[in-house]
PDB file of N, CA and C in Angstrom:
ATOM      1  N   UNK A   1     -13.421  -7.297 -14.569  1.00  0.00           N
ATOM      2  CA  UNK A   1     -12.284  -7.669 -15.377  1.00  0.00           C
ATOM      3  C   UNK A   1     -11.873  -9.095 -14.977  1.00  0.00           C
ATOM      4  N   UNK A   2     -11.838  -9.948 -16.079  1.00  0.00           N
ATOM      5  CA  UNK A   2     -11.388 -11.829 -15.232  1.00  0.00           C
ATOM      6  C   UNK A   2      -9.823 -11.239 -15.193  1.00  0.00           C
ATOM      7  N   UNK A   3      -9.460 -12.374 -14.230  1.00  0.00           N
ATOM      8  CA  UNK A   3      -8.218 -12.262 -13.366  1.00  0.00           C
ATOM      9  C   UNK A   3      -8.165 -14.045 -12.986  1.00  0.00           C
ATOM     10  N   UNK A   4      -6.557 -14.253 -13.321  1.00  0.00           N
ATOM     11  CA  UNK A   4      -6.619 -15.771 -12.681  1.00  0.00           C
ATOM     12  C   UNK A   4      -6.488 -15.690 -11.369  1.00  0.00           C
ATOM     13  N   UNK A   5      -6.146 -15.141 -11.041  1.00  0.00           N
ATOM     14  CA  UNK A   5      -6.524 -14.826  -9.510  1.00  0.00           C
ATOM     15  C   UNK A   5      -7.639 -14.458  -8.521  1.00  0.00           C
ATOM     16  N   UNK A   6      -8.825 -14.178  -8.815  1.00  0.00           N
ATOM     17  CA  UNK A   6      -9.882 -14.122  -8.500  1.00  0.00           C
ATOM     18  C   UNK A   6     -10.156 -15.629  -7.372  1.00  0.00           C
ATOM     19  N   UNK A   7     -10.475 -15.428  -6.398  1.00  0.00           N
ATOM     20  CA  UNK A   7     -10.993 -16.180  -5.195  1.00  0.00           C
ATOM     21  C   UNK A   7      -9.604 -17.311  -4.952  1.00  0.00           C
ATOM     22  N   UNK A   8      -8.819 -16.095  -5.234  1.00  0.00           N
ATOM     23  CA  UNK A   8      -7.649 -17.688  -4.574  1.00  0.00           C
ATOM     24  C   UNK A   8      -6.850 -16.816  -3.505  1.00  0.00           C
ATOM     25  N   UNK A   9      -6.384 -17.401  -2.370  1.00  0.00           N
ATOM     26  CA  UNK A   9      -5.647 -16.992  -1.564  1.00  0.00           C
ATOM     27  C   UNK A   9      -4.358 -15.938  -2.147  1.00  0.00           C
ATOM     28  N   UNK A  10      -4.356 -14.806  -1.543  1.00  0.00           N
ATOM     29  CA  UNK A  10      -3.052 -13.495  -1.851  1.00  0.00           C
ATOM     30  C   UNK A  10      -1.926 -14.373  -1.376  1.00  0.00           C
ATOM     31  N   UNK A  11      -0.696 -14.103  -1.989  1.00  0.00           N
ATOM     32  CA  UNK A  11       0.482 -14.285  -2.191  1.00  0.00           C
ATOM     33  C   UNK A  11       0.929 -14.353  -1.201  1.00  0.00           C
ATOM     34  N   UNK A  12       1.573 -14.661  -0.019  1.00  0.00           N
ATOM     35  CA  UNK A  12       2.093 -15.090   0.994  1.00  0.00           C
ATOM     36  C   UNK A  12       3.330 -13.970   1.431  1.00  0.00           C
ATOM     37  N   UNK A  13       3.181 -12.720   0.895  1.00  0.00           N
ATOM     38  CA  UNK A  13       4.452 -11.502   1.124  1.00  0.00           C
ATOM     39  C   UNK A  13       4.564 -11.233   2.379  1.00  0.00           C
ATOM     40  N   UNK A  14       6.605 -11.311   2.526  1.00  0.00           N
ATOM     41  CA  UNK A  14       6.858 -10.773   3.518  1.00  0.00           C
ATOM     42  C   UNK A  14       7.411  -9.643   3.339  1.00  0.00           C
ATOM     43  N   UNK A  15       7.170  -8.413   3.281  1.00  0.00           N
ATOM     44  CA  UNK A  15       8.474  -7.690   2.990  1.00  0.00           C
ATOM     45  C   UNK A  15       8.838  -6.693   3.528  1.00  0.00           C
ATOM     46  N   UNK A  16      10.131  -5.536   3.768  1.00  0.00           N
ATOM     47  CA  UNK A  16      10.692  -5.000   4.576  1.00  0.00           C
ATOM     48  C   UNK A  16       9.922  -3.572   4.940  1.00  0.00           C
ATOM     49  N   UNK A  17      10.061  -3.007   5.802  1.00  0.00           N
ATOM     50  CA  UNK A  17       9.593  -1.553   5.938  1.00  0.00           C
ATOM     51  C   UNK A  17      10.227  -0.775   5.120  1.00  0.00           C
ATOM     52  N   UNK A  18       9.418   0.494   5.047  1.00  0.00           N
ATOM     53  CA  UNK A  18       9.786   1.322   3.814  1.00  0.00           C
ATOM     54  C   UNK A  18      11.343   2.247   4.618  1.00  0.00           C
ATOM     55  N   UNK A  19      10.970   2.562   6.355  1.00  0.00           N
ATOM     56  CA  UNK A  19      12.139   3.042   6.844  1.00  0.00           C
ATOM     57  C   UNK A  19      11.473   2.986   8.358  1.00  0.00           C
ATOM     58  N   UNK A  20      12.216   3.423   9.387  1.00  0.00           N
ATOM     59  CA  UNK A  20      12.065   3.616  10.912  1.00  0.00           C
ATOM     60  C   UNK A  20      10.647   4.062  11.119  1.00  0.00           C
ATOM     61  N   UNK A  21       9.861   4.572  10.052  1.00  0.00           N
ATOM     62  CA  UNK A  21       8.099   5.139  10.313  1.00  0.00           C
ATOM     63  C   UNK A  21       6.728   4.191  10.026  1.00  0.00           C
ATOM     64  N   UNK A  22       7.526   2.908   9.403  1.00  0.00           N
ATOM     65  CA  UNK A  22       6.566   2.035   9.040  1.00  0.00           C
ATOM     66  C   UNK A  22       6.670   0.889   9.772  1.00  0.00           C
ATOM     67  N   UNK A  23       6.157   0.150   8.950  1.00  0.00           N
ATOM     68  CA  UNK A  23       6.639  -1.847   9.687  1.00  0.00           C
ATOM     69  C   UNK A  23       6.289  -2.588   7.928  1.00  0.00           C
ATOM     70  N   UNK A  24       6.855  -3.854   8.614  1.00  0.00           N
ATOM     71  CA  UNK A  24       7.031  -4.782   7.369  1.00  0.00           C
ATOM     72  C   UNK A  24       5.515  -4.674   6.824  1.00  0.00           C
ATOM     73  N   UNK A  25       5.678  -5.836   5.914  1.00  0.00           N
ATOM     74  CA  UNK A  25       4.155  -5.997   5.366  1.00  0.00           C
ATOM     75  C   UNK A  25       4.172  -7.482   5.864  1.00  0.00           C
ATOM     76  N   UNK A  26       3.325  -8.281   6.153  1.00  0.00           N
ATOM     77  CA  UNK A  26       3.193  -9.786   6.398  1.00  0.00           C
ATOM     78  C   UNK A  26       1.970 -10.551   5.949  1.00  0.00           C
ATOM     79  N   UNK A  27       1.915 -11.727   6.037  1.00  0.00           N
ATOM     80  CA  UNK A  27       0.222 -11.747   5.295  1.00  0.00           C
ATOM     81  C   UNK A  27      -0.495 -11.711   6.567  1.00  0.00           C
ATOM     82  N   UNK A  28      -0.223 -11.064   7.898  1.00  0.00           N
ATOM     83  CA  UNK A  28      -0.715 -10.685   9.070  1.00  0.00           C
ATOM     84  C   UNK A  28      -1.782  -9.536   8.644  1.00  0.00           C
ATOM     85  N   UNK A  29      -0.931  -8.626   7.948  1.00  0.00           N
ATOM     86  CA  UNK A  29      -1.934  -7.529   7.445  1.00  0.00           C
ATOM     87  C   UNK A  29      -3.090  -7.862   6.596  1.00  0.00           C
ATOM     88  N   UNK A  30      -3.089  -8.635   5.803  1.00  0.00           N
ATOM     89  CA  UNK A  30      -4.117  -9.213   4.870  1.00  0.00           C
ATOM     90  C   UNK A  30      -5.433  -9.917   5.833  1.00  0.00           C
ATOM     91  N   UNK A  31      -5.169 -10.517   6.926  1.00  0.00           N
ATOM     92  CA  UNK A  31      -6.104 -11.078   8.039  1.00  0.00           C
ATOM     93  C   UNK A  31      -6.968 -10.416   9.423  1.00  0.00           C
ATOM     94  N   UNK A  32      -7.137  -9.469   8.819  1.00  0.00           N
ATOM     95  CA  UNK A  32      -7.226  -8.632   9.592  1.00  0.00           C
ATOM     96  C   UNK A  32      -8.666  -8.197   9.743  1.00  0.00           C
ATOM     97  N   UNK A  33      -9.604  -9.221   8.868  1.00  0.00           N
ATOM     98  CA  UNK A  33     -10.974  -8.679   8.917  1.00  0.00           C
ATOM     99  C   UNK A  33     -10.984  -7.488   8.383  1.00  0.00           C
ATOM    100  N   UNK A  34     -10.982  -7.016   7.456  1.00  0.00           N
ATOM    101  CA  UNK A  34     -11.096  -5.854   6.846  1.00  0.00           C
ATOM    102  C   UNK A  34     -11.087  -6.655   4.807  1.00  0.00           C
ATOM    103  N   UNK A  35     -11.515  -6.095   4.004  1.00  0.00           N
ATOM    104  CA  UNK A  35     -11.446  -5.721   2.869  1.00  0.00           C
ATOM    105  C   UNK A  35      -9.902  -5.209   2.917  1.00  0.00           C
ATOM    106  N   UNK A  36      -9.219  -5.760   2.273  1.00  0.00           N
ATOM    107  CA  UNK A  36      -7.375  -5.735   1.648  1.00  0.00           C
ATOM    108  C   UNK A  36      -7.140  -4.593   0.714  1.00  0.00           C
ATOM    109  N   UNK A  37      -6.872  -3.540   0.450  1.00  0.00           N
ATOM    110  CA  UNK A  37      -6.313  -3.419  -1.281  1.00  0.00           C
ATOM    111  C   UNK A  37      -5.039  -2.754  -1.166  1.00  0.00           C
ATOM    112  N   UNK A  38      -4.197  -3.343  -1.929  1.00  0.00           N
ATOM    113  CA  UNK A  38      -2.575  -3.515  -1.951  1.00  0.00           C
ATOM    114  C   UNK A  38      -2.380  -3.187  -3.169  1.00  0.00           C
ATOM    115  N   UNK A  39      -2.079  -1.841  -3.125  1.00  0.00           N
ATOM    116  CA  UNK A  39      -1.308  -0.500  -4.324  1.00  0.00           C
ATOM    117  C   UNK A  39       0.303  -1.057  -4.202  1.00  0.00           C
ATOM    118  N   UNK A  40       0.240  -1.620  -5.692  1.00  0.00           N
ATOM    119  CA  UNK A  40       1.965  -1.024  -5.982  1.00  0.00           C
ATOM    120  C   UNK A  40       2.093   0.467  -6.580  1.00  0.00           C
ATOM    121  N   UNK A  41       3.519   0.787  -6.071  1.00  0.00           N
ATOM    122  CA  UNK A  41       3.519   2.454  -6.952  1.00  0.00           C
ATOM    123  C   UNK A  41       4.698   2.374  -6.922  1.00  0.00           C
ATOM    124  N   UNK A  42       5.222   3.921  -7.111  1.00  0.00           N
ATOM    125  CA  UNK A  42       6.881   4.200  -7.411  1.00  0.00           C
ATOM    126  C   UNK A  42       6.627   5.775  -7.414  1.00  0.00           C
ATOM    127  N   UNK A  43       7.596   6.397  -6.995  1.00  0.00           N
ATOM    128  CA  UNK A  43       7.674   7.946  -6.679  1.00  0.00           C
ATOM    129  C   UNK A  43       8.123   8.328  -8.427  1.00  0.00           C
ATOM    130  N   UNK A  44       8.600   7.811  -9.371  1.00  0.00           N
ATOM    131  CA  UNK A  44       8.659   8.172 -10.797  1.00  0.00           C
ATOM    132  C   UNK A  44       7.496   7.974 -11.639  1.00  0.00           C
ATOM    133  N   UNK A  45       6.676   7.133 -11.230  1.00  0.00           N
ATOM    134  CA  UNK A  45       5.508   6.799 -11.750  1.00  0.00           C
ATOM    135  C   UNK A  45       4.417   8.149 -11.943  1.00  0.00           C
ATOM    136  N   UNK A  46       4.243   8.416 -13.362  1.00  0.00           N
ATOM    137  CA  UNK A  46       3.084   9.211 -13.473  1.00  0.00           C
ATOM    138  C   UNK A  46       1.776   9.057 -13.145  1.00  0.00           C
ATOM    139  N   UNK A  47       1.377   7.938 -13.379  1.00  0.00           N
ATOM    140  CA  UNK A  47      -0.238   7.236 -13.335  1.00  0.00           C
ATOM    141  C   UNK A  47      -0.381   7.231 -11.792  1.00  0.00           C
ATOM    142  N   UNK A  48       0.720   6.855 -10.670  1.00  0.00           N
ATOM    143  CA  UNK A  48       0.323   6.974  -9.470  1.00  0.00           C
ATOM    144  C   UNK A  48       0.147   7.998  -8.943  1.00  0.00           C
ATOM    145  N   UNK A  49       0.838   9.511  -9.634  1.00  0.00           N
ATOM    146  CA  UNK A  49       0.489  10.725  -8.686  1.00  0.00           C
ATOM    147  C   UNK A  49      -0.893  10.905  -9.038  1.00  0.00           C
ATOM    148  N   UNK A  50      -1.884  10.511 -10.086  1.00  0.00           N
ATOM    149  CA  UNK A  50      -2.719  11.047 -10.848  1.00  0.00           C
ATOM    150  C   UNK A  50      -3.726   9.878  -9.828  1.00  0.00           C
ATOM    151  N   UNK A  51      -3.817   8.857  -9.408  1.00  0.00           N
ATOM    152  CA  UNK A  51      -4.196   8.146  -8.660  1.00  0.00           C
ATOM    153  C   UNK A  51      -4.765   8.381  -6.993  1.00  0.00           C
ATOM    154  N   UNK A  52      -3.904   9.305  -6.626  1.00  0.00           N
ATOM    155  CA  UNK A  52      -3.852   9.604  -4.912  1.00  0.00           C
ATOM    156  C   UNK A  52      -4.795  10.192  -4.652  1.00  0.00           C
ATOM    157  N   UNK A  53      -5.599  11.342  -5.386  1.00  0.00           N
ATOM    158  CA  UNK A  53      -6.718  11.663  -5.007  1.00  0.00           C
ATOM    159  C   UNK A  53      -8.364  10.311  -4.974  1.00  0.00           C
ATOM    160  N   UNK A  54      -7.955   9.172  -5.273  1.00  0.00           N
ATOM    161  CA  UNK A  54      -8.781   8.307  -5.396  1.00  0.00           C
ATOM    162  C   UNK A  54      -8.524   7.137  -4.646  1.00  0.00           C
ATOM    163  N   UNK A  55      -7.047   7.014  -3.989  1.00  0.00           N
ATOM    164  CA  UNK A  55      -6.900   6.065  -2.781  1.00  0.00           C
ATOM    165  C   UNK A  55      -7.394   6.920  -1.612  1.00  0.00           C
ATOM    166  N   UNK A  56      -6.993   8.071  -1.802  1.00  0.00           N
ATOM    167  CA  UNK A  56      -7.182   8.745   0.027  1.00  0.00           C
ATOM    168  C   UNK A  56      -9.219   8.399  -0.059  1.00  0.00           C
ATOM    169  N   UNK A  57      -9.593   8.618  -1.134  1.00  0.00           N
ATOM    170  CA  UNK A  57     -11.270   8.643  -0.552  1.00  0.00           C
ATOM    171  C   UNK A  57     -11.164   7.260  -0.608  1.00  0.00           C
ATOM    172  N   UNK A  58     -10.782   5.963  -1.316  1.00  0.00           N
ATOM    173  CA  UNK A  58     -11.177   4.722  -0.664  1.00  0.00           C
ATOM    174  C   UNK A  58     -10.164   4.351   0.922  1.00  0.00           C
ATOM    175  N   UNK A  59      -9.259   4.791   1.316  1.00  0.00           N
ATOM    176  CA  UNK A  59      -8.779   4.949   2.504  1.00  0.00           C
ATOM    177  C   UNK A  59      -9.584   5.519   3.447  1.00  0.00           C
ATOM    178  N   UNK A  60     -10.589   5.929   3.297  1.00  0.00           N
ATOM    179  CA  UNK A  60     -11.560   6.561   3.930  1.00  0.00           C
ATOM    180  C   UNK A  60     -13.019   5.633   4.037  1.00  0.00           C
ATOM    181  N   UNK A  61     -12.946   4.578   3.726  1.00  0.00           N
ATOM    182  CA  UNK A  61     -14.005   4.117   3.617  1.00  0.00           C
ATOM    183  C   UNK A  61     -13.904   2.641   4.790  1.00  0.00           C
ATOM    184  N   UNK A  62     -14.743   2.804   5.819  1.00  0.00           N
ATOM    185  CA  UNK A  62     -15.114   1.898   6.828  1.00  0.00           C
ATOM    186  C   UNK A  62     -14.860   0.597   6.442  1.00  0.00           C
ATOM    187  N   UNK A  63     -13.849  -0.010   6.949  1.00  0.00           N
ATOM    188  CA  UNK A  63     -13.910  -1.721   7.217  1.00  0.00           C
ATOM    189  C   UNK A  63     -12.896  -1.603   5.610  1.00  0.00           C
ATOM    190  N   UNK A  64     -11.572  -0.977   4.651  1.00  0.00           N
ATOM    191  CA  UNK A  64     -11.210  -0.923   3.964  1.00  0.00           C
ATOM    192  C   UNK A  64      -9.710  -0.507   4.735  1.00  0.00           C
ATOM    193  N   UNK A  65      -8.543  -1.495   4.619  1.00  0.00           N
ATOM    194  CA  UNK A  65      -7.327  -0.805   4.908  1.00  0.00           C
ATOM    195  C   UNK A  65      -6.516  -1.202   3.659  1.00  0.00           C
ATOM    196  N   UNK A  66      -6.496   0.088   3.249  1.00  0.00           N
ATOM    197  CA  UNK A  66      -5.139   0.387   1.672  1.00  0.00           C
ATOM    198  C   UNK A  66      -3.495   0.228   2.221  1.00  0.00           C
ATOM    199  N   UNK A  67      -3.205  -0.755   1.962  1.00  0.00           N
ATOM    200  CA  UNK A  67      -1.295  -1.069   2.261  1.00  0.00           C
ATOM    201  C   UNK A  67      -0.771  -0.407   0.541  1.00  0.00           C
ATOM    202  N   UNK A  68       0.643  -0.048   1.151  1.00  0.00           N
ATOM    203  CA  UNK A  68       1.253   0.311  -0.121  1.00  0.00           C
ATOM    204  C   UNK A  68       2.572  -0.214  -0.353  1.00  0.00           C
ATOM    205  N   UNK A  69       2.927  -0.661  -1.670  1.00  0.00           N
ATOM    206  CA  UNK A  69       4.090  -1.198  -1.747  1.00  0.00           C
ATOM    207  C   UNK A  69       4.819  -0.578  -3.162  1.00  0.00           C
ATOM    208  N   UNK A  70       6.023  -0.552  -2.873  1.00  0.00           N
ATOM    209  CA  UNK A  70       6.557  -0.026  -3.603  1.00  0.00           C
ATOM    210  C   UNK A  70       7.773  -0.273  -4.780  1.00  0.00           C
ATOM    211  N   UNK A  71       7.564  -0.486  -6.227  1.00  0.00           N
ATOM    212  CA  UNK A  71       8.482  -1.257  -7.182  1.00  0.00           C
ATOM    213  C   UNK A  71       9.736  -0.086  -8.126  1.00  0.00           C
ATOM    214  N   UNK A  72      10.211  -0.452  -7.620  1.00  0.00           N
ATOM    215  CA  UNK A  72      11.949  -0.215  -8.074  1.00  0.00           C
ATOM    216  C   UNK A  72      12.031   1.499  -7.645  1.00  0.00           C
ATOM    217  N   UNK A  73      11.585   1.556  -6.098  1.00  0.00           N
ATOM    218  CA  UNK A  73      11.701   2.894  -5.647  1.00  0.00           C
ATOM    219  C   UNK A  73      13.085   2.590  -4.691  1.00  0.00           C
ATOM    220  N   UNK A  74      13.544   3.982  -4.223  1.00  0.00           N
ATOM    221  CA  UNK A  74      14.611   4.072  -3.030  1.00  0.00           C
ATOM    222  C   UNK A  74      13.501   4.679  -2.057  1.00  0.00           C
ATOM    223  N   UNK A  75      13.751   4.029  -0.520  1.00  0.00           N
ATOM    224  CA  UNK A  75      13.199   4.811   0.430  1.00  0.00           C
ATOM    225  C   UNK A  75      13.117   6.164   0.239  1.00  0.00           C
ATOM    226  N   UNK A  76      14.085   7.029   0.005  1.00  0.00           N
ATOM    227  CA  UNK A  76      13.951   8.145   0.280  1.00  0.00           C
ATOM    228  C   UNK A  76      13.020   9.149  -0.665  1.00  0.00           C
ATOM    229  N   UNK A  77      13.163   8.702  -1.915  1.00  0.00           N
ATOM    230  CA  UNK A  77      12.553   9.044  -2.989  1.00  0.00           C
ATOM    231  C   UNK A  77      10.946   8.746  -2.579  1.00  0.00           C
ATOM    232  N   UNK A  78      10.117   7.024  -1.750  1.00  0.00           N
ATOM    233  CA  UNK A  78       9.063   6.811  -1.947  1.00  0.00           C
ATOM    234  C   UNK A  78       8.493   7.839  -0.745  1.00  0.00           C
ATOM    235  N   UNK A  79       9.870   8.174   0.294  1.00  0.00           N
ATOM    236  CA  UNK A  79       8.866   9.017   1.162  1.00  0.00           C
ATOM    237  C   UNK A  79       8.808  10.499   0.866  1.00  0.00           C
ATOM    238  N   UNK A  80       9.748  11.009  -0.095  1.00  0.00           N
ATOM    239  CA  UNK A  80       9.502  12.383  -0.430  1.00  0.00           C
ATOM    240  C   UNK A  80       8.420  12.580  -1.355  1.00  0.00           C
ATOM    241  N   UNK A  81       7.800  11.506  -2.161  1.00  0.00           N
ATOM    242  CA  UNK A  81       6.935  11.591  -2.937  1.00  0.00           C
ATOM    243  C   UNK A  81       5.637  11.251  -1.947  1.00  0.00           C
ATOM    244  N   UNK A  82       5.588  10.473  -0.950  1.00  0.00           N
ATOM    245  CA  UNK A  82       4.374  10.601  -0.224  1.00  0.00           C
ATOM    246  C   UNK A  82       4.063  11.517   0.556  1.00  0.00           C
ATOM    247  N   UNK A  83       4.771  12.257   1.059  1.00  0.00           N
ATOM    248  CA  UNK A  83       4.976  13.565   1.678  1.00  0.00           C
ATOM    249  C   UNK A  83       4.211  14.586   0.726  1.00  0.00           C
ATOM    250  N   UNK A  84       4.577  14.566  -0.853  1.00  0.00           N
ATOM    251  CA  UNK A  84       3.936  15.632  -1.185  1.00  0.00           C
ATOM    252  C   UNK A  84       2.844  15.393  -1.615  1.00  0.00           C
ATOM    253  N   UNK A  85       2.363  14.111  -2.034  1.00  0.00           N
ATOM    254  CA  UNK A  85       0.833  13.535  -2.479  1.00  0.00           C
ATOM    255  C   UNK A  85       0.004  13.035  -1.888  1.00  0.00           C
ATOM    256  N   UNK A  86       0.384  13.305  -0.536  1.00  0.00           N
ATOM    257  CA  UNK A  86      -0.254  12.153   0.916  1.00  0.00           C
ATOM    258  C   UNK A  86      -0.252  11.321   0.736  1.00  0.00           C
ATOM    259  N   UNK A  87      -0.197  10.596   2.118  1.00  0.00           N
ATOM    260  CA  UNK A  87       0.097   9.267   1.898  1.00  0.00           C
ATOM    261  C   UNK A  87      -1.485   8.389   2.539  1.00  0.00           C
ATOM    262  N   UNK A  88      -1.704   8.027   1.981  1.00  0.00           N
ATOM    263  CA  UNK A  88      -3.305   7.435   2.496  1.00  0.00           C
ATOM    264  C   UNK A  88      -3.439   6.037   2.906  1.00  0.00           C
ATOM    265  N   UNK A  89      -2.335   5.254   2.647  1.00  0.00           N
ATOM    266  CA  UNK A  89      -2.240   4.243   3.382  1.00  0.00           C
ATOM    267  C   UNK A  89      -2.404   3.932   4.654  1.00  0.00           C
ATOM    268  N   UNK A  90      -2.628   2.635   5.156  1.00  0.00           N
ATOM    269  CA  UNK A  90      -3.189   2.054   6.601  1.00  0.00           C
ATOM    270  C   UNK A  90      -2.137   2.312   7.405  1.00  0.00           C
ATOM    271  N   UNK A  91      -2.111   3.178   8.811  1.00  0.00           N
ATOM    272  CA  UNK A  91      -0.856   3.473   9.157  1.00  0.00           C
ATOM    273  C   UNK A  91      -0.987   2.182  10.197  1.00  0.00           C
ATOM    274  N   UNK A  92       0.467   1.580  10.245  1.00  0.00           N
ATOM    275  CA  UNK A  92       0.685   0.476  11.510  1.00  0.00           C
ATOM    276  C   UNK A  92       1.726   0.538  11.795  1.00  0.00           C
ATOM    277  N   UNK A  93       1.885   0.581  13.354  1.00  0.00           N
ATOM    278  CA  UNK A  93       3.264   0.606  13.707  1.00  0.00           C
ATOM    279  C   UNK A  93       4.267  -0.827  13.914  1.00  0.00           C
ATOM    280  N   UNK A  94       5.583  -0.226  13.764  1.00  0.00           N
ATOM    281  CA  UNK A  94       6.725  -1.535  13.617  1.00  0.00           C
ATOM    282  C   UNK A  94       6.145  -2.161  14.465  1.00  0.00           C
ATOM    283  N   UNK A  95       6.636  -3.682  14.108  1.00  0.00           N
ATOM    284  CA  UNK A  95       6.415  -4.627  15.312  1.00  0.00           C
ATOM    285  C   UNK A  95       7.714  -4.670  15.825  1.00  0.00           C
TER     286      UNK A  95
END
């Protein structure tokens, strides 16, 4: 699929932890020698519950860490919804 974005440096995001179980996101995570892929979702979102069975198997795949971010969710809502759909994202602790 073309993309104007294709071979240009990712976006420079800093942004907050989801709550006391995560850590920020930084473009620290992006450098990490690994293959990147950075899911937006939302705990109201249909297309993302229908999705999770297909991040957890690429979360599973050697030298691949899946970050997740989340658009116009409340903490509490994004972690009760990952709770029940797993959450397959790269776990890292706060800095």
């Amino acid at each position: 699929m073309p993309s104007a974005l294709l071979n240009k440096p990712a976006p420079r995001l800093v942004l907050p932890a989801l709550d006391g179980g995560s850590a920020a996101f930084t473009p620290a995570d992006l450098a990490g020698g690994h293959v990147s892929v950075v899911n937006v979702f939302a705990s109201w979102c249909a297309p993302c519950r229908i999705e999770t069975d297909q991040l957890a198997a690429l979360a599973k795949l050697p030298g691949v860490a899946l970050y997740g971010l989340t658009q116009k969710d409340k903490p509490a809502a994004t972690r009760a919804f990952l709770n029940e759909v797993g959450n397959p994202f790269t776990p890292h602790r706060p800095r």
